[in-house]
N, C-alpha and C. Protein backbone atom coordinates (compact mmCIF):
# COMPACT_ATOMS: atom_id res chain seq x y z
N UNK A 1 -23.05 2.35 34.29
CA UNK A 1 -23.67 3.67 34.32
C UNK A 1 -24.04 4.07 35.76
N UNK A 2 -24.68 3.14 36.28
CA UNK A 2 -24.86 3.48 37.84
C UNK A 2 -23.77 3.71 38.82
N UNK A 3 -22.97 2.99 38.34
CA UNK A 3 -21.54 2.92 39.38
C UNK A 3 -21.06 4.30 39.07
N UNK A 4 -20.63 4.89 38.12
CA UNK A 4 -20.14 6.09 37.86
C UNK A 4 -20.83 7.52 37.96
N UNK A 5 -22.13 7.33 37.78
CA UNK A 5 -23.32 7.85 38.73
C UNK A 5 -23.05 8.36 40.35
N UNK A 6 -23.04 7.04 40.68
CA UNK A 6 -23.22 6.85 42.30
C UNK A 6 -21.83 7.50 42.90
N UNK A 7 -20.83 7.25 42.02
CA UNK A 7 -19.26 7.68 42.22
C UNK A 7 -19.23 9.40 42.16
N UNK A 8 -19.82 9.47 41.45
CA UNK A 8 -19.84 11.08 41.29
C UNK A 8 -20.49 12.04 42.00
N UNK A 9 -21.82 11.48 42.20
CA UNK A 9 -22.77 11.73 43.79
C UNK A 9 -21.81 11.33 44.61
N UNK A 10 -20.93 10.78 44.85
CA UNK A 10 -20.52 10.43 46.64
C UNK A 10 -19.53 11.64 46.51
N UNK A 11 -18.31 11.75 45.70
CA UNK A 11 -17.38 12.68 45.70
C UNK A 11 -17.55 13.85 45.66
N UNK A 12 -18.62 14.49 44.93
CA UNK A 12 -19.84 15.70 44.66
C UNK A 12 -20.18 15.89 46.16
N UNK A 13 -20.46 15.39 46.63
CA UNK A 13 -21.10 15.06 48.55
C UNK A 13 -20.50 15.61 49.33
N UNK A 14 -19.25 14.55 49.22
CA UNK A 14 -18.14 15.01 50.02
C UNK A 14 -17.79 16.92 50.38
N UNK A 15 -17.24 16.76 48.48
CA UNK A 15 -16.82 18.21 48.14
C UNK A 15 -17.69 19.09 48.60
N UNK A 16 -18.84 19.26 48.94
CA UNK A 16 -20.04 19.95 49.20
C UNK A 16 -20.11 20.01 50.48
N UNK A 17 -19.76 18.89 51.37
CA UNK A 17 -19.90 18.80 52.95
C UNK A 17 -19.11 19.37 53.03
N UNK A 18 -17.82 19.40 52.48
CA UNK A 18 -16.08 20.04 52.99
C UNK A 18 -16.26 21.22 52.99
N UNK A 19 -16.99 21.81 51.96
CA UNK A 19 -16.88 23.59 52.12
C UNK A 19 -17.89 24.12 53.01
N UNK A 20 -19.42 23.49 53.11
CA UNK A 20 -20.13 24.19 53.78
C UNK A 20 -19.81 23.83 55.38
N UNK A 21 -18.68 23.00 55.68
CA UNK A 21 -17.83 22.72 56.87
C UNK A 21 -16.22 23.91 57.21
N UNK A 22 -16.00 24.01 55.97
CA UNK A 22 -14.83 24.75 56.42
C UNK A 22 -15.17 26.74 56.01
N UNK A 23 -16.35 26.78 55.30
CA UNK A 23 -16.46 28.22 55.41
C UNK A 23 -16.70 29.12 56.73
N UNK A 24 -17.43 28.10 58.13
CA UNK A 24 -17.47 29.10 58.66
C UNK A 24 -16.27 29.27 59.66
N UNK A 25 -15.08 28.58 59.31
CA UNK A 25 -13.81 28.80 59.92
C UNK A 25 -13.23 29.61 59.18
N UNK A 26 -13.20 30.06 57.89
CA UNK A 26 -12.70 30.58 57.29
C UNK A 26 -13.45 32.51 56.97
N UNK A 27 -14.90 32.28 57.35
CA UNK A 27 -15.32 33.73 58.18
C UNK A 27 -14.81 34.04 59.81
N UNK A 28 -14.78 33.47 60.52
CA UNK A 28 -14.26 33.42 61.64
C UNK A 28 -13.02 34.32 61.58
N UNK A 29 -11.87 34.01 60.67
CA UNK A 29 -11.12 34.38 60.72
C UNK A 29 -10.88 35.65 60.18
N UNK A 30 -12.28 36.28 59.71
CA UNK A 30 -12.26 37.70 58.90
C UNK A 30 -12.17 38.94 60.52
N UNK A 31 -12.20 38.27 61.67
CA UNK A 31 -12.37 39.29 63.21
C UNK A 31 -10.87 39.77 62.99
N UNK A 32 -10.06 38.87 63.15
CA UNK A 32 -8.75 39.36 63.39
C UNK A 32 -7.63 39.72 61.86
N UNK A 33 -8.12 40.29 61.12
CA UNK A 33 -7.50 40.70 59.56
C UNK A 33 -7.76 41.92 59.04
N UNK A 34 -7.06 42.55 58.84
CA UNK A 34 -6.86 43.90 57.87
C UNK A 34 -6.43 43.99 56.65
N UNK A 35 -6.48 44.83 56.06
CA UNK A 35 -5.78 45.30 54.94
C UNK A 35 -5.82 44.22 53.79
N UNK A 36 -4.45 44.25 53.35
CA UNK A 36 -4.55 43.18 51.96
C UNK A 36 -5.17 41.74 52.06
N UNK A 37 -4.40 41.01 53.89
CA UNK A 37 -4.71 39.77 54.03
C UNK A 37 -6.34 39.53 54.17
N UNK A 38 -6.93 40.54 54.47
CA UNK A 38 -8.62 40.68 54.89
C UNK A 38 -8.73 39.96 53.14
N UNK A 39 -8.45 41.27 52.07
CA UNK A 39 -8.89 41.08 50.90
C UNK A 39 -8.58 39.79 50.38
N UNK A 40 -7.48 39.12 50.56
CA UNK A 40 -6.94 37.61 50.33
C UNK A 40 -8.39 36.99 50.50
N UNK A 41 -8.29 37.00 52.13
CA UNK A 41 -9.31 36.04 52.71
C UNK A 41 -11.01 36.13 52.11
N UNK A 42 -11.10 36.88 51.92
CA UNK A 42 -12.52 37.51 50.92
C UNK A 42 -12.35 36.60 49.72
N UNK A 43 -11.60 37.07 49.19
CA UNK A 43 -10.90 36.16 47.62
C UNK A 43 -11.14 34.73 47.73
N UNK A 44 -10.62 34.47 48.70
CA UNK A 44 -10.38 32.68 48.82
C UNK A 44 -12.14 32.48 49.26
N UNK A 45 -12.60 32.70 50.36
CA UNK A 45 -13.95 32.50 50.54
C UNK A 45 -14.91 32.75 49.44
N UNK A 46 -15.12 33.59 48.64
CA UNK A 46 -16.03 33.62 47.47
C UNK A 46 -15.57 33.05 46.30
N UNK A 47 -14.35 32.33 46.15
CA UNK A 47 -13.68 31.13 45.47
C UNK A 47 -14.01 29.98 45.84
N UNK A 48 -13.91 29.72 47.13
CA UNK A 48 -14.71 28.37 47.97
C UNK A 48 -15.78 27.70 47.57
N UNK A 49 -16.87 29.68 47.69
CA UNK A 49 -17.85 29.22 47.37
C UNK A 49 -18.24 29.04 46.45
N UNK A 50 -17.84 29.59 45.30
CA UNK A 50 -18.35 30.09 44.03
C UNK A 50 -18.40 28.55 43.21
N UNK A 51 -16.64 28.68 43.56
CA UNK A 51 -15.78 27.70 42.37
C UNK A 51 -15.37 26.29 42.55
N UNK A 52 -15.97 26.09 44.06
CA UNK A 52 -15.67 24.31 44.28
C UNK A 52 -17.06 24.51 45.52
N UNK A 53 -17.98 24.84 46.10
CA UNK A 53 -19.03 24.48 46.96
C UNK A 53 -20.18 24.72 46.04
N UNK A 54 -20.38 25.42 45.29
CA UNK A 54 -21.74 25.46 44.68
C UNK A 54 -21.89 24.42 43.60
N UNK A 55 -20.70 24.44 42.71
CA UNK A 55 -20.71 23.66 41.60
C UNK A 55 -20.77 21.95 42.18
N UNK A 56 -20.19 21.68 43.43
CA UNK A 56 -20.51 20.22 43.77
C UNK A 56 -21.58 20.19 44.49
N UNK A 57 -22.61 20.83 45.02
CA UNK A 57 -23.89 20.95 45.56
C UNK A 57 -24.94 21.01 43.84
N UNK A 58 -24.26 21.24 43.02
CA UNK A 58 -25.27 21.17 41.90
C UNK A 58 -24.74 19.53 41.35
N UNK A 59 -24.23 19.29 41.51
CA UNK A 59 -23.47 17.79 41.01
C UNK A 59 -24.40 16.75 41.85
N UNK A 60 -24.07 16.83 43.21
CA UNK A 60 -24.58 16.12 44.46
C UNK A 60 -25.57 15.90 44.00
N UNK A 61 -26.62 17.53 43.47
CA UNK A 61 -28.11 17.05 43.36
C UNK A 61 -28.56 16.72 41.46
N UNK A 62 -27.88 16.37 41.20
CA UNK A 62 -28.11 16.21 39.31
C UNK A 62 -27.87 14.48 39.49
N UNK A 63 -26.79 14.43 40.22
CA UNK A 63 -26.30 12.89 40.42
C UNK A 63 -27.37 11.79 41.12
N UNK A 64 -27.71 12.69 42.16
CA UNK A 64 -28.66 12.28 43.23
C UNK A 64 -30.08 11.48 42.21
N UNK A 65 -30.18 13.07 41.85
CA UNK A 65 -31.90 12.80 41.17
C UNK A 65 -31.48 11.82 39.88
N UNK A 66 -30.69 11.47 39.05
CA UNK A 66 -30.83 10.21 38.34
C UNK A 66 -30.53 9.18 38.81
N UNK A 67 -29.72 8.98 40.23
CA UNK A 67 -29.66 7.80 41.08
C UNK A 67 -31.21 7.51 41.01
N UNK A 68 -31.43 8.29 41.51
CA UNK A 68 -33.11 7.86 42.05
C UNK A 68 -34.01 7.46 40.82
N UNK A 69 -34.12 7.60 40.01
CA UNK A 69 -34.96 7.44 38.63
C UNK A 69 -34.15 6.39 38.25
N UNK A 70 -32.41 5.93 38.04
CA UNK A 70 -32.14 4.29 37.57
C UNK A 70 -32.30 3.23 38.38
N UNK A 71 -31.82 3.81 40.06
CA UNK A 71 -32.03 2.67 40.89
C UNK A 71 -33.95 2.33 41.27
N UNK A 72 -34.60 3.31 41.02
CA UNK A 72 -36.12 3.23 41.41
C UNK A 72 -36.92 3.55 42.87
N UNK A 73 -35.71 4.46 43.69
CA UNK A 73 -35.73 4.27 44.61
C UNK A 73 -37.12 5.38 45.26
N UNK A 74 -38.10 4.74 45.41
CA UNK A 74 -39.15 5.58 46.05
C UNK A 74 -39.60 5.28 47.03
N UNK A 75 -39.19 5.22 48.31
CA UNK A 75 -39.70 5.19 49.69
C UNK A 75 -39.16 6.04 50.66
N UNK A 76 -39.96 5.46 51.71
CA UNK A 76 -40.01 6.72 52.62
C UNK A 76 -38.61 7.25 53.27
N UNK A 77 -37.56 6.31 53.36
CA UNK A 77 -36.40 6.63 53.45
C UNK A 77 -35.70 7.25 52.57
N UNK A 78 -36.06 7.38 51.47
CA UNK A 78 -35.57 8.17 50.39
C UNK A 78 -36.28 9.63 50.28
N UNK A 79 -37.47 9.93 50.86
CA UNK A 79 -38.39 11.11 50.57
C UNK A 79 -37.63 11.70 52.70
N UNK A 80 -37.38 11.01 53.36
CA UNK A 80 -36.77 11.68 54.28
C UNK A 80 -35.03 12.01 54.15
N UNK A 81 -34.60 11.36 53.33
CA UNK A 81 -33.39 11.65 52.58
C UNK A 81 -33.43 12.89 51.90
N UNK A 82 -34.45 13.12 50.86
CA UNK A 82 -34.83 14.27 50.32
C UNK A 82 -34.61 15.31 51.24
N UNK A 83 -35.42 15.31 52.65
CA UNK A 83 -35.61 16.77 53.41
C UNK A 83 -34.97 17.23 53.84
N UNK A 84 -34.08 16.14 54.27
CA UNK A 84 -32.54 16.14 54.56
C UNK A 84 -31.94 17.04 54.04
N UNK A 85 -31.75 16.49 52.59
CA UNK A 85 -30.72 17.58 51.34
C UNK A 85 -31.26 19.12 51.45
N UNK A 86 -32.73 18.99 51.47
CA UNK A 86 -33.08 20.08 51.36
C UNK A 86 -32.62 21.00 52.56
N UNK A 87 -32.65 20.89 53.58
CA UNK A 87 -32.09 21.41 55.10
C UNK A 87 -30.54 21.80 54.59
N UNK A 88 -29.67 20.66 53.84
CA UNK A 88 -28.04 21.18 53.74
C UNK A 88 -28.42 22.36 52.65
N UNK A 89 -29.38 22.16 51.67
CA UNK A 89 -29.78 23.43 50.69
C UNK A 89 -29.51 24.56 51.37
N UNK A 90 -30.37 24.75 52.55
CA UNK A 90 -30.68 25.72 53.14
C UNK A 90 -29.88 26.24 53.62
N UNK A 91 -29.01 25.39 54.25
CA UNK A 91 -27.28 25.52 55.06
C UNK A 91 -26.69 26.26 53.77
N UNK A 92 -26.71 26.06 52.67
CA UNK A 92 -26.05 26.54 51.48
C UNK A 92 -26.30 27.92 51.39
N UNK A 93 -27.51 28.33 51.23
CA UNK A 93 -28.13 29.64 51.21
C UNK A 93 -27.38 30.36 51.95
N UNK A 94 -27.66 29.93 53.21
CA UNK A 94 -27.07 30.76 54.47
C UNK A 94 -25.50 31.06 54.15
N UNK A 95 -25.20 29.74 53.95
CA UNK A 95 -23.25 30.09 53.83
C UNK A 95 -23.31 31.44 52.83
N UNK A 96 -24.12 31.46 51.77
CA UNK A 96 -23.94 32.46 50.63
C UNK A 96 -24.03 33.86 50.86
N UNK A 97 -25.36 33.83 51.83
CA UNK A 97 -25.80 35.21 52.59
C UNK A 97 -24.88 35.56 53.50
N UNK A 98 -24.28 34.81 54.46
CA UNK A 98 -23.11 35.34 55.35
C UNK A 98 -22.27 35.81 54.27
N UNK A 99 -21.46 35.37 53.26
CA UNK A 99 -20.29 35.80 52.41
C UNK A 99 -20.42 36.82 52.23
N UNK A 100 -21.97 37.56 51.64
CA UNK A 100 -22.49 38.69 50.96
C UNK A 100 -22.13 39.44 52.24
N UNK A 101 -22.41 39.01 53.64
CA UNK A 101 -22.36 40.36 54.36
C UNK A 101 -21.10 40.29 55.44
N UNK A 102 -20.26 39.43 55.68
CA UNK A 102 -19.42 39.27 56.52
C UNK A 102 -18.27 39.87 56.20
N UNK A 103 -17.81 39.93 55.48
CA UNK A 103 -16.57 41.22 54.52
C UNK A 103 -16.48 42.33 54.50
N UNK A 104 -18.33 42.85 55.04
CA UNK A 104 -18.66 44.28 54.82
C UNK A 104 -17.84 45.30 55.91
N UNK A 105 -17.68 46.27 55.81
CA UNK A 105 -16.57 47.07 56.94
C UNK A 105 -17.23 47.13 58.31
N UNK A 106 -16.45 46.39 59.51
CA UNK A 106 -17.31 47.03 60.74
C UNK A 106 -18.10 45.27 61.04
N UNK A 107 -18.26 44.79 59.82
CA UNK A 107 -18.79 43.46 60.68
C UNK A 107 -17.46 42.19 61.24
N UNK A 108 -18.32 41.11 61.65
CA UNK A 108 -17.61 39.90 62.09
C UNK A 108 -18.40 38.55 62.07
N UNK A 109 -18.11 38.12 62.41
CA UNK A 109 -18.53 36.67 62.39
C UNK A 109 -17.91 35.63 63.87
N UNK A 110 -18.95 35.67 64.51
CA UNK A 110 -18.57 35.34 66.48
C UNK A 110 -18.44 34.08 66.36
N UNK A 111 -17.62 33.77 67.33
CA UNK A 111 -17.15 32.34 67.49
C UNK A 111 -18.19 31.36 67.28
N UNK A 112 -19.50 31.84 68.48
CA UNK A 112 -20.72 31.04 68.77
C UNK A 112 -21.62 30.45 67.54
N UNK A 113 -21.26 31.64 66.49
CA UNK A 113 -21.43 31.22 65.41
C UNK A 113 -21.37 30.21 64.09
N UNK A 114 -20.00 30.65 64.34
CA UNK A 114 -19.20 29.11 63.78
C UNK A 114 -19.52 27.76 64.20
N UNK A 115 -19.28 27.86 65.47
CA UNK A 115 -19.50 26.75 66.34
C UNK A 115 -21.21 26.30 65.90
N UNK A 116 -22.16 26.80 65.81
CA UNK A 116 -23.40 26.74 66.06
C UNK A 116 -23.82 26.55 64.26
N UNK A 117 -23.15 26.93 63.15
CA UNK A 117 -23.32 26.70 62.27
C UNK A 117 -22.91 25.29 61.78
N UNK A 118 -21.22 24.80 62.01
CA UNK A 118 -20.91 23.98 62.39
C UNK A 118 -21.69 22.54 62.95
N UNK A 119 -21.97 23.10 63.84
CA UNK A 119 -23.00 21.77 64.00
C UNK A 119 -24.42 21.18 63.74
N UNK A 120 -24.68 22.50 63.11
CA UNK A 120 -25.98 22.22 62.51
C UNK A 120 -25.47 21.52 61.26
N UNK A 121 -24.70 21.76 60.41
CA UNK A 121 -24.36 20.91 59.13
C UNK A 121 -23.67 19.67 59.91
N UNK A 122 -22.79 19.07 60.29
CA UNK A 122 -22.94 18.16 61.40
C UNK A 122 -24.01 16.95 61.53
N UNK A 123 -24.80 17.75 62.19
CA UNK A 123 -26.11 16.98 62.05
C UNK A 123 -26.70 16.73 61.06
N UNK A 124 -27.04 17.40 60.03
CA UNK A 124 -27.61 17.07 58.83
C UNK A 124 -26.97 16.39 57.64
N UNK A 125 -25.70 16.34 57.81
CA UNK A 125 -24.55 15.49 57.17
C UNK A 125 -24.44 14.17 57.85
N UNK A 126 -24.81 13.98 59.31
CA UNK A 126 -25.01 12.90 60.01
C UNK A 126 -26.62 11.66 59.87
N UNK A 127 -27.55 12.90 59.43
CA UNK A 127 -28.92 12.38 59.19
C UNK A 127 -28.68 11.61 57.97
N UNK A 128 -28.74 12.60 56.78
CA UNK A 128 -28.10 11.74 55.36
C UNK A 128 -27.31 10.86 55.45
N UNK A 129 -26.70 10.72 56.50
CA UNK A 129 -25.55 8.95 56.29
C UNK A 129 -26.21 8.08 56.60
N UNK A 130 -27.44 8.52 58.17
CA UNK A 130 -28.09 7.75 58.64
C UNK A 130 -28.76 7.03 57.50
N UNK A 131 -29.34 8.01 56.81
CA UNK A 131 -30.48 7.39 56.41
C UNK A 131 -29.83 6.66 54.71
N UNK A 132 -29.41 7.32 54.56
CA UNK A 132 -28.56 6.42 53.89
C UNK A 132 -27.90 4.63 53.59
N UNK A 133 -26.87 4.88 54.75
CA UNK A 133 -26.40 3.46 55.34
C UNK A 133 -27.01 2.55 55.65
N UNK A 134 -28.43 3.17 56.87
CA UNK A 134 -29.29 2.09 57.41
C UNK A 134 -30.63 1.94 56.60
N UNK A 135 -30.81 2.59 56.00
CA UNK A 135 -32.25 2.51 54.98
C UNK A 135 -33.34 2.10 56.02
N UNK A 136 -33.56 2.97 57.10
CA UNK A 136 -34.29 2.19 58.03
C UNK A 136 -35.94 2.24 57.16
N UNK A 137 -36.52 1.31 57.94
CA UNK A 137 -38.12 1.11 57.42
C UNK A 137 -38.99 1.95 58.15
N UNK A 138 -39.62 2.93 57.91
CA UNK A 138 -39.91 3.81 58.63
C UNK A 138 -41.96 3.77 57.78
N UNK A 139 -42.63 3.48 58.59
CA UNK A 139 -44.06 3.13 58.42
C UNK A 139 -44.98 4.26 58.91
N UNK A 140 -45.47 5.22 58.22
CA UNK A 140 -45.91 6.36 58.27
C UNK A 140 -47.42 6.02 58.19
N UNK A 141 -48.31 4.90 57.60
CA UNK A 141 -49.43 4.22 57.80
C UNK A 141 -50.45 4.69 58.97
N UNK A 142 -49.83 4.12 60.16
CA UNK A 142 -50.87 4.69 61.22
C UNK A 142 -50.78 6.10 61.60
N UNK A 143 -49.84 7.10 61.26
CA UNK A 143 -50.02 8.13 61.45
C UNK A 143 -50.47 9.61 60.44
N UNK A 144 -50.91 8.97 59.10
CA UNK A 144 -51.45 9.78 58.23
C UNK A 144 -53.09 8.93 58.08
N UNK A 145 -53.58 9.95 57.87
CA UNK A 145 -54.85 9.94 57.27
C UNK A 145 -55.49 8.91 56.21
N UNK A 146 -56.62 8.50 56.07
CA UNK A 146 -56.89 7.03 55.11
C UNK A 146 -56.71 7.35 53.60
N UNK A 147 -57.66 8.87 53.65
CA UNK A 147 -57.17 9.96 52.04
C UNK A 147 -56.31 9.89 51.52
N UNK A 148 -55.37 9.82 52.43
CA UNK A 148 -53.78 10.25 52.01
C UNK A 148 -52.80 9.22 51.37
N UNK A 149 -53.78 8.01 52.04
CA UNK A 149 -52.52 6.42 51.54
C UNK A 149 -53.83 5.61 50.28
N UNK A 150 -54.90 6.49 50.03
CA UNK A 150 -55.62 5.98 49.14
C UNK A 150 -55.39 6.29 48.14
N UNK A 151 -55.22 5.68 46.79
CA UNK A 151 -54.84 6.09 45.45
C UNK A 151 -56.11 6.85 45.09
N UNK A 152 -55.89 8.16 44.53
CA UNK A 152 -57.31 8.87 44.06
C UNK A 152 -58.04 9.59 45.44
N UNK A 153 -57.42 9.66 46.37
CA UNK A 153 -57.59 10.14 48.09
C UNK A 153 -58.07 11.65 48.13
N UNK A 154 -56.87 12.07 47.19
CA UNK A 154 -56.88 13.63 47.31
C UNK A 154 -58.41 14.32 46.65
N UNK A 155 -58.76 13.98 45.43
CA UNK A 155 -59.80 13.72 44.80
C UNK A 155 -61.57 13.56 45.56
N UNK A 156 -61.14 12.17 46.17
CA UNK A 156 -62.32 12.15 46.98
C UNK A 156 -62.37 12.96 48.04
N UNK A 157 -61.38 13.70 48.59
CA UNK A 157 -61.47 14.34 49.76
C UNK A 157 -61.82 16.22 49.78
N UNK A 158 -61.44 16.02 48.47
CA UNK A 158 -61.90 17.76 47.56
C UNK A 158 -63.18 17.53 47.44
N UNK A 159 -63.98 16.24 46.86
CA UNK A 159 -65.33 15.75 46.64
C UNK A 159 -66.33 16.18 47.44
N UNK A 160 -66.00 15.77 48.72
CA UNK A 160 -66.80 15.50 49.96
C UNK A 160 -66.39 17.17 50.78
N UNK A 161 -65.36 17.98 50.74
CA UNK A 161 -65.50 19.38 50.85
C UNK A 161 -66.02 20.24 49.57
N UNK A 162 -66.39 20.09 48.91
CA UNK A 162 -66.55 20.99 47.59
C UNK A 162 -67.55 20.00 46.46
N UNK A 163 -68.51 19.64 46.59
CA UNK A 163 -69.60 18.97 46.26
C UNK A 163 -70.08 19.57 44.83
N UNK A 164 -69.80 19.17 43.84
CA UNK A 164 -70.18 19.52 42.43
C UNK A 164 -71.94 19.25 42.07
N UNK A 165 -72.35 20.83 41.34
CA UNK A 165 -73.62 20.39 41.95
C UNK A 165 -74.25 19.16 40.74
């Protein structure tokens, strides 16, 4: 069950990195197109996205979150894994909002762009492997608060601001 799990999250991943990697080459190329081939290229991009990038970004994260509940995995490398995903989320959004407006008559989509979108997923496709692969141990202890790593913390700390009479 886990193996086929974990198999489906990785390929789900992939498929998900591949498009939010190749859409903004494929706006790029809306500067220099007219006419029917413009409309092609429209076609294929909101197919991209629609019909193979969203549906494996919902896979990635369905797969993900029962990885995490069979394998048990709750630490801090896994909750910075989380913010991670959440950041390519965000990359997702964006790819969606450019689609909505990059087609429109009169616009484009600049090189610097690509390039600069590009490597922001890059990086955040690079963080998730990190943290992934190396599972580093990352000790957050001395730099949060005593409240915060105390079971029942939050509680006492509402207590002592907000005093019940």
């Amino acid at each position: 069950m886990i193996a086929w799990t974990k198999a489906v999250h990785i390929v789900a991943l992939m498929v998900w990195c591949a498009g939010l990697l190749v859409l903004p080459a494929i706006y790029a190329q809306r500067k220099v197109l007219r006419g029917p081939p413009l409309h092609d290229l429209h076609r294929f991009a909101r197919a991209t996205f629609i019909n193979v990038t969203s549906p494996a970004a919902f896979l990635t994260v369905v797969a993900g979150t029962a990885l995490i509940f069979l394998r048990d995995v709750f630490t801090v490398w896994m909750a910075l894994k989380l913010v991670a995903v959440g950041a390519l989320t965000v990359l997702h959004m964006r790819q969606g909002y450019v689609l909505l407006k990059v087609f429109d008559p009169g616009r484009g989509y600049a090189r610097w762009r690509q390039f600069a979108t590009t490597v922001m997923t890059l990086a955040v496709i690079s963080t998730i492997l990190f943290l992934v692969l190396a599972k580093p141990h990352v000790d957050l202890a001395p730099s949060l608060p005593e409240w915060l790593l105390t079971p029942g913390g939050l509680q006492s700390l509402l207590e002592t601001m907000m005093p019940m009479p």
